[in-house]
N, C-alpha and C. Protein backbone atom coordinates (compact mmCIF):
# COMPACT_ATOMS: atom_id res chain seq x y z
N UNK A 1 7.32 25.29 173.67
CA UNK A 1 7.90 26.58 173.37
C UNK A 1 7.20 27.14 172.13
N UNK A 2 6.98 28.37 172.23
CA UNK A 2 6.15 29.21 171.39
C UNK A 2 7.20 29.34 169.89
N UNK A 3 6.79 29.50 168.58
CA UNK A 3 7.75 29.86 167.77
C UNK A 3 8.45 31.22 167.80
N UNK A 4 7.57 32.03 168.40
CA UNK A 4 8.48 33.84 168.59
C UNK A 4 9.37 33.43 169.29
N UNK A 5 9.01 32.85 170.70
CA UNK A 5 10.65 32.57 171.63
C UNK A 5 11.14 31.66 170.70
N UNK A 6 11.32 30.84 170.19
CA UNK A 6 12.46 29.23 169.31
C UNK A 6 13.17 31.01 168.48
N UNK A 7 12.35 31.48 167.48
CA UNK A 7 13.35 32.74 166.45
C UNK A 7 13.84 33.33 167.46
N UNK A 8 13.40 33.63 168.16
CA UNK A 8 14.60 34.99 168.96
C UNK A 8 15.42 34.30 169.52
N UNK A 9 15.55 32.75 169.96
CA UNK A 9 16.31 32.29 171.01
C UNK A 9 17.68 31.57 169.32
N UNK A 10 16.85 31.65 168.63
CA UNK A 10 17.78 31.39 167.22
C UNK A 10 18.23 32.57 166.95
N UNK A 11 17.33 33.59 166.91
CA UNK A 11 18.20 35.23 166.39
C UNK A 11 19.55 35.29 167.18
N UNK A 12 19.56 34.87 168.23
CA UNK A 12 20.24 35.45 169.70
C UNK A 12 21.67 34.82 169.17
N UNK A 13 21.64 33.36 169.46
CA UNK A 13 22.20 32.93 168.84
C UNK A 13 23.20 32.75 167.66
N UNK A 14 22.41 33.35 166.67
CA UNK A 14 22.96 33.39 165.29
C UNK A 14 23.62 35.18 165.45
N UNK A 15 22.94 35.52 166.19
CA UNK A 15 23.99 37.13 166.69
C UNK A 15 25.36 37.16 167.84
N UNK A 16 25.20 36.17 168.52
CA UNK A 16 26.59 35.69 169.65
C UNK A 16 27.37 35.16 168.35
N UNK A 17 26.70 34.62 167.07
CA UNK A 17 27.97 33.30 166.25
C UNK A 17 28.76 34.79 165.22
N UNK A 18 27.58 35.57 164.93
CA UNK A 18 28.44 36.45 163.91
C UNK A 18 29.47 37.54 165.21
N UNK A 19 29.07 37.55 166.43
CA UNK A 19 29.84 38.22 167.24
C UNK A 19 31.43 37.57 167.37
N UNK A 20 30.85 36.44 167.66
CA UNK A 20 32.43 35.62 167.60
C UNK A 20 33.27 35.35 166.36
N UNK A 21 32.45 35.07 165.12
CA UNK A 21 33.47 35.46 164.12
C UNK A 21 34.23 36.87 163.56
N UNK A 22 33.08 37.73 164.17
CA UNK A 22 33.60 39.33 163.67
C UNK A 22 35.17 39.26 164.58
N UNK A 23 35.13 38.78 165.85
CA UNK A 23 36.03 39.06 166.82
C UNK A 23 37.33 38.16 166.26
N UNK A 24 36.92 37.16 166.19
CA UNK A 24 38.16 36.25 165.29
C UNK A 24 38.45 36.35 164.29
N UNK A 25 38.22 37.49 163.44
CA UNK A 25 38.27 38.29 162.39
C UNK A 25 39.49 39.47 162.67
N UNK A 26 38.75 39.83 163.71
CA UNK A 26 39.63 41.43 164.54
C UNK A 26 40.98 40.60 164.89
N UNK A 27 41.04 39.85 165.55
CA UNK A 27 42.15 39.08 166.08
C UNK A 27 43.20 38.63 164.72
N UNK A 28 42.46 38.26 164.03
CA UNK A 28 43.81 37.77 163.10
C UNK A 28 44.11 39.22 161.94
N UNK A 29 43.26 40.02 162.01
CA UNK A 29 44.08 41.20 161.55
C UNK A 29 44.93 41.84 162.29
N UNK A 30 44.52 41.83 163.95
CA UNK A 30 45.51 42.50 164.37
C UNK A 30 46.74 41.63 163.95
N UNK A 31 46.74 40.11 164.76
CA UNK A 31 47.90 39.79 164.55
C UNK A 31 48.79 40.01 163.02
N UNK A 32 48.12 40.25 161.96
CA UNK A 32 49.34 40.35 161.10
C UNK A 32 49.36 42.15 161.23
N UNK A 33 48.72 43.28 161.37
CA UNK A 33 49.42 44.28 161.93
C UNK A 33 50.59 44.04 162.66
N UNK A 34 50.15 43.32 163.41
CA UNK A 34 51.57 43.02 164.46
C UNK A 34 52.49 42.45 163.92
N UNK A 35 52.72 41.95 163.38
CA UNK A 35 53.74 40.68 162.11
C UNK A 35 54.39 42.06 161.38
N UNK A 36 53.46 42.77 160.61
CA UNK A 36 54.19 44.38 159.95
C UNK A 36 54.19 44.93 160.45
N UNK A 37 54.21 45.24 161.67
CA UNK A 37 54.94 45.89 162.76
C UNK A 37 56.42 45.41 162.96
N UNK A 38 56.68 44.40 163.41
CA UNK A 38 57.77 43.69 163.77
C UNK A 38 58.69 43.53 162.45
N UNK A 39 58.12 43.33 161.05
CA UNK A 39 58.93 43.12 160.28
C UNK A 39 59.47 44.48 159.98
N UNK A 40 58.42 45.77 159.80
CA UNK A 40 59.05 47.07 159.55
C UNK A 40 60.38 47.62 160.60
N UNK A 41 60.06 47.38 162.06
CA UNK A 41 60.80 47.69 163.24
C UNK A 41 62.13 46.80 162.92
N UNK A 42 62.47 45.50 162.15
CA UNK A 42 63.70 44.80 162.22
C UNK A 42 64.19 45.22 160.62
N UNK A 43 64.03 45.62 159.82
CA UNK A 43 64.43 46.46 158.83
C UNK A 43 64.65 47.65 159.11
N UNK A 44 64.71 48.51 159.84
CA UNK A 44 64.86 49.66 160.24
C UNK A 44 66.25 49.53 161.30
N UNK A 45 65.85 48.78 162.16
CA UNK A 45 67.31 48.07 163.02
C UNK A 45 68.46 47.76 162.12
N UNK A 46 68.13 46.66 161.30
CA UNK A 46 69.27 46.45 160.42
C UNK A 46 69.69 47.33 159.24
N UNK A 47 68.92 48.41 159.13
CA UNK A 47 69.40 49.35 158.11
C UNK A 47 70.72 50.34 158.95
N UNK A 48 70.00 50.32 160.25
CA UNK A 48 71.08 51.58 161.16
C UNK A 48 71.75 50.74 161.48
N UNK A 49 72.01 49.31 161.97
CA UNK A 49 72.94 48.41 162.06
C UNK A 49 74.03 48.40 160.39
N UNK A 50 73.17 48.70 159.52
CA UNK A 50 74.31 48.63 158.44
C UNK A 50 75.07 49.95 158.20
N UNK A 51 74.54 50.87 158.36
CA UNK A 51 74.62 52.33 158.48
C UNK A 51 76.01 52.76 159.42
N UNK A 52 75.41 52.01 160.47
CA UNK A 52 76.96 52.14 161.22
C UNK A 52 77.91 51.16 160.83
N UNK A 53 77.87 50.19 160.24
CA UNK A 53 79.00 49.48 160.01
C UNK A 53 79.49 49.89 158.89
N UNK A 54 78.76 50.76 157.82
CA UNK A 54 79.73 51.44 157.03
C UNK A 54 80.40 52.49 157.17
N UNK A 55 79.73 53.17 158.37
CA UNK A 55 80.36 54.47 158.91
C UNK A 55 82.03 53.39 159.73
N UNK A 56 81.61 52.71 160.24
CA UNK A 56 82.79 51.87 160.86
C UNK A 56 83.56 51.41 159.73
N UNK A 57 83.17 50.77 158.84
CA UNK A 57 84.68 50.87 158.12
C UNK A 57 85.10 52.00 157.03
N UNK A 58 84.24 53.04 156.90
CA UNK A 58 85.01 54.05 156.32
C UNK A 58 86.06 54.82 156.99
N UNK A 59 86.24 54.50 158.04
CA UNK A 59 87.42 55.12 159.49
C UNK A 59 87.66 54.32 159.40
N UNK A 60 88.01 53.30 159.02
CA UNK A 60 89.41 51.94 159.20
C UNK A 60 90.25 52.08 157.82
């Protein structure tokens, strides 16, 4: 094997490895988007969950 093909078949390579870390990069940001997603959406629930229970016992 010639050394131009061995670098490019190494370039190639070393460009699939930074592809797959960029992507497993993307992935664990989304997932904590998603984590503050879910935590904002269950604070918001339990605020109108409290909201009405004080509206409920100010009528009792």
């Amino acid at each position: 094997m010639n050394m131009t093909l061995t670098a490019a078949m190494y370039m190639h390579q070393e460009l699939v490895a930074d592809r797959i870390r960029g992507l497993h990069e993307e992935a664990a940001e989304q997932r904590l988007v998603s984590r503050i997603q879910d935590v904002q959406r269950a604070r918001r629930k339990a605020e109108r969950a409290s909201r009405r229970l004080l509206a409920a016992l100010a009528r009792t």
